[in-house]
Protein backbone atom coordinates (compact mmCIF):
# COMPACT_ATOMS: atom_id res chain seq x y z
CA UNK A 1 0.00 0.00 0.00
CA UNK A 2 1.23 3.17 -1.18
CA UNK A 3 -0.13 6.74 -0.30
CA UNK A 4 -0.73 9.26 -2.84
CA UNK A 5 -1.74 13.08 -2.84
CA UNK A 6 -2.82 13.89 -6.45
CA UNK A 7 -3.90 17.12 -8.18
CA UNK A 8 -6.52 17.08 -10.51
CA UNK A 9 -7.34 17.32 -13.32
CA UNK A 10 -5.43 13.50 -13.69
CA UNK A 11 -3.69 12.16 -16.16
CA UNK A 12 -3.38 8.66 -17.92
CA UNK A 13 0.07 8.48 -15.91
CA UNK A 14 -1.36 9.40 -12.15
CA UNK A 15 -4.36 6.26 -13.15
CA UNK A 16 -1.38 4.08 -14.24
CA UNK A 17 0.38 4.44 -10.43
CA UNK A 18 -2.89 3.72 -8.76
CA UNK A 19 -2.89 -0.20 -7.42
CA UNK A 20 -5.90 -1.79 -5.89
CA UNK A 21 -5.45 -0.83 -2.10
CA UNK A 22 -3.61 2.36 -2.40
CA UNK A 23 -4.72 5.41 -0.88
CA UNK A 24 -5.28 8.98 -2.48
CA UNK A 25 -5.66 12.16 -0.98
CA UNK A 26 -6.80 14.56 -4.05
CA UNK A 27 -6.25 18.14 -4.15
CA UNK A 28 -7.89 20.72 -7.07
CA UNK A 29 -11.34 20.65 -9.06
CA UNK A 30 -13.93 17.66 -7.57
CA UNK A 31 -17.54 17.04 -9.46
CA UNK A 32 -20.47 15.79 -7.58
CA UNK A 33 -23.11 14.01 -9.97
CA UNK A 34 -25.71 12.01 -8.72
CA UNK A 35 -28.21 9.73 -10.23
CA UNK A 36 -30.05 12.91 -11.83
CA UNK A 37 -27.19 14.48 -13.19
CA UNK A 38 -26.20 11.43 -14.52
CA UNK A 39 -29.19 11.04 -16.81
CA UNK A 40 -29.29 14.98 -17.62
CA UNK A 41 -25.19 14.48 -18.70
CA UNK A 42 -26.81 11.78 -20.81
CA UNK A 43 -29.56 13.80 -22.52
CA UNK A 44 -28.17 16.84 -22.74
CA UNK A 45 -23.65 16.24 -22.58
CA UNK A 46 -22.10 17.84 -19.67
CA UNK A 47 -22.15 21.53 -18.75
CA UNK A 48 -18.34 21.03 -18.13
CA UNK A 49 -15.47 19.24 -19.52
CA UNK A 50 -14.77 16.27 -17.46
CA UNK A 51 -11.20 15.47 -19.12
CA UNK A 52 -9.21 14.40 -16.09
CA UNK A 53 -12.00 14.68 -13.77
CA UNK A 54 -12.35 13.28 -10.54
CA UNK A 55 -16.56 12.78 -9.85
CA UNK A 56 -17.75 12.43 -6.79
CA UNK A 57 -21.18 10.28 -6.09
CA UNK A 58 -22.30 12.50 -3.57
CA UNK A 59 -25.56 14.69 -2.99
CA UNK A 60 -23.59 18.09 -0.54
CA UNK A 61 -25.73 19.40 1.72
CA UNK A 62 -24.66 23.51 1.46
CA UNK A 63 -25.52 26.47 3.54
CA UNK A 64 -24.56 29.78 3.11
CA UNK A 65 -22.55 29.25 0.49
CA UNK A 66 -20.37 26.17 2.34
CA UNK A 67 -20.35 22.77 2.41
CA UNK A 68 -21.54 21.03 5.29
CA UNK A 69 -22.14 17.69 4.78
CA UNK A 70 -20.24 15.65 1.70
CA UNK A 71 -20.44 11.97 2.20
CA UNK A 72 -20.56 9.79 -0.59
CA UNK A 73 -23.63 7.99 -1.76
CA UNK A 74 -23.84 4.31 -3.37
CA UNK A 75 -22.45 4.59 -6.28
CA UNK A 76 -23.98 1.44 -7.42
CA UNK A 77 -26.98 3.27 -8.25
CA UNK A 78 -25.11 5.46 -11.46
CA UNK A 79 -23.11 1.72 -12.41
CA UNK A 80 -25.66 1.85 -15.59
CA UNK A 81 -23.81 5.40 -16.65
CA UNK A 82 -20.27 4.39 -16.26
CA UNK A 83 -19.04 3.67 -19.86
CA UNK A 84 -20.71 6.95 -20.62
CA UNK A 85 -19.01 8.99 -17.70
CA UNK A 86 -15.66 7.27 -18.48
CA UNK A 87 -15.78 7.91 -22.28
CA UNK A 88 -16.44 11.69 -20.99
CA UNK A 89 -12.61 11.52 -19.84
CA UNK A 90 -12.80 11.14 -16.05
CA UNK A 91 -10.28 9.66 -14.58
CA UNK A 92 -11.45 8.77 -10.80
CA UNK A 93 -14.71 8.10 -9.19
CA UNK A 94 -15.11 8.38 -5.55
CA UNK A 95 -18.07 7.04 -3.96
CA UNK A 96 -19.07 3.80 -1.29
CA UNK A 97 -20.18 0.59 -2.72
CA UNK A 98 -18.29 -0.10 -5.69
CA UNK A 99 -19.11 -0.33 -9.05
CA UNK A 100 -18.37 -2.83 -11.35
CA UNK A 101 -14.59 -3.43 -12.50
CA UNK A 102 -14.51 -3.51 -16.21
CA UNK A 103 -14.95 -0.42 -17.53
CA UNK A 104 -12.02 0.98 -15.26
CA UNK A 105 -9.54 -1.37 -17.34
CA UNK A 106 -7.06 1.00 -18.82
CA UNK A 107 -8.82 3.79 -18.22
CA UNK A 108 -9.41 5.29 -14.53
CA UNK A 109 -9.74 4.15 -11.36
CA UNK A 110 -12.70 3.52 -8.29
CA UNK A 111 -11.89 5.62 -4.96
CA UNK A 112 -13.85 4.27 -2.01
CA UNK A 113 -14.16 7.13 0.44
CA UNK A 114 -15.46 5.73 3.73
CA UNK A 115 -19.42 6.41 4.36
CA UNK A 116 -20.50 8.40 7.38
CA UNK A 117 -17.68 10.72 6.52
CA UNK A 118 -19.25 13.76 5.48
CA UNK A 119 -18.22 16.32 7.79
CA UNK A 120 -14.94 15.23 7.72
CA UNK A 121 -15.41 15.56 3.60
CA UNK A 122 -16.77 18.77 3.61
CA UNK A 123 -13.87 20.53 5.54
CA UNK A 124 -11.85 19.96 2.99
CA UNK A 125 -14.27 21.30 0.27
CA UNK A 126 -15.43 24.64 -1.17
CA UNK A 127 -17.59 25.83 -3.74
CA UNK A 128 -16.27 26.83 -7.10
CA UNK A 129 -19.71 26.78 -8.98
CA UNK A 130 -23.12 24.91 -9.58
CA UNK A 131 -24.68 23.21 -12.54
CA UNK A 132 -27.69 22.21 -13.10
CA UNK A 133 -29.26 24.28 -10.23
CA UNK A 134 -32.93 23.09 -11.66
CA UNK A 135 -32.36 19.29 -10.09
CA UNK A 136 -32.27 20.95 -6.41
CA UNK A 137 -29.28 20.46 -3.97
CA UNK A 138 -28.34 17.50 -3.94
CA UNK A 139 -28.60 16.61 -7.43
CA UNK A 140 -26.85 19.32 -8.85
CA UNK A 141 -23.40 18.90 -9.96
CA UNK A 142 -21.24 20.82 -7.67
CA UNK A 143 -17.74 21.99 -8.23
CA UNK A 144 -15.79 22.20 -5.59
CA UNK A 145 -12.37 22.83 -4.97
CA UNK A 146 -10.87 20.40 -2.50
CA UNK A 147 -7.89 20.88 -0.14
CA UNK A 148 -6.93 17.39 0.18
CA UNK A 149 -10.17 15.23 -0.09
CA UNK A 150 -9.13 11.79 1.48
CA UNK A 151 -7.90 9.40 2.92
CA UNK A 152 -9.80 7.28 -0.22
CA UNK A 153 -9.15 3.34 -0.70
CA UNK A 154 -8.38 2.65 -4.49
CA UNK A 155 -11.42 -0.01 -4.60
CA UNK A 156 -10.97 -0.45 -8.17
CA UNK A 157 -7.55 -0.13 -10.73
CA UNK A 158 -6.88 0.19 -13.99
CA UNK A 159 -5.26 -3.01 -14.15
CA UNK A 160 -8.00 -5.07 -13.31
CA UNK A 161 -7.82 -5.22 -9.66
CA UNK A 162 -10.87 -4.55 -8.03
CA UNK A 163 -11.07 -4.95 -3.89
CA UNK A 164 -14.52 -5.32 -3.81
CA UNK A 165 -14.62 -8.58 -5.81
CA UNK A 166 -11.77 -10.00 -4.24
CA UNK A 167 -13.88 -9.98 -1.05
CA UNK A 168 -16.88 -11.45 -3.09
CA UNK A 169 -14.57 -14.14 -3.94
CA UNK A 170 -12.99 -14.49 -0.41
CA UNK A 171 -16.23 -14.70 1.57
CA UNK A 172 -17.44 -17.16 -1.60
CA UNK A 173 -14.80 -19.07 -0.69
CA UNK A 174 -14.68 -19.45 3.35
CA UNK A 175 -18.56 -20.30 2.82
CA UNK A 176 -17.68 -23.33 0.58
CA UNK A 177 -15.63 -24.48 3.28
CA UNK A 178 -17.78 -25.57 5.47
């Protein structure tokens, strides 16, 4: 396990020193897109260019112009968009849950940011801009700027490695056992 602190936008080269089980700290430009936004950036393309993006599966909760609240959301839930997103030129997605491996081959990587974690998120956030205001708060895209958003797990790598099936597999495994 290595530990990383990365500036986005990322590049091809930061994705390709990601393994499975590394953990990234990210400083620079985040996304939040939700299950709304999601089908909107399908419709419509996105309101901003997500080349080297890192997007974040998480509805904010802002007041006055902060962010309070930033946990991530099941990404599980936007799995059916992932191709799409990917093709779109992000790099990382952060979120809890996982999402399914294959698309991430030789492309970007999975960040698993622990759930429950919002305050602790949103200290390290602030608000750039918003897009797609009409969707309400927590379905807007948000761009934030983030200080040094982590500690995230890489869940998923562009190798192939994915954590979350390797448990699958594991627990398979120890129940066959018996």
């Amino acid at each position: 396990m290595t530990v990383f602190h990365l500036q986005t936008p990322l590049c091809q080269e930061d994705v390709k020193k990601l393994n499975a089980g590394d953990i990234v700290f990210l400083k620079g430009k985040v996304f939040t897109a939700r299950d709304k936004a999601h089908a909107l950036i399908r419709r419509q393309g996105s309101p901003v260019p997500l080349e080297g993006a890192a997007l974040y599966h998480c509805g904010p909760i802002i007041q006055d112009d902060s962010v309070i609240s930033a946990g991530p959301t099941t990404s599980g839930r936007m799995a059916r968009y992932t191709e799409e997103i990917l093709a779109l030129g992000v790099k990382a997605i952060i979120g809890k849950g996982g999402l399914p491996g294959e698309p991430f081959l030789n492309k970007a990587v999975y960040l698993a940011y622990p759930g429950g974690c919002g305050a602790a998120a949103a200290s390290q956030l602030r608000i750039r801009a918003v897009h797609f205001p009409e969707l309400g708060m927590a379905e807007s895209i948000w761009e934030l700027e983030a200080e040094e958003l982590g500690p995230m797990v890489v869940a998923v790598d562009s190798y192939g490695r994915d954590l979350y099936q390797d448990v699958r597999l594991s627990a398979k495994a120890g129940i066959e056992k018996r």
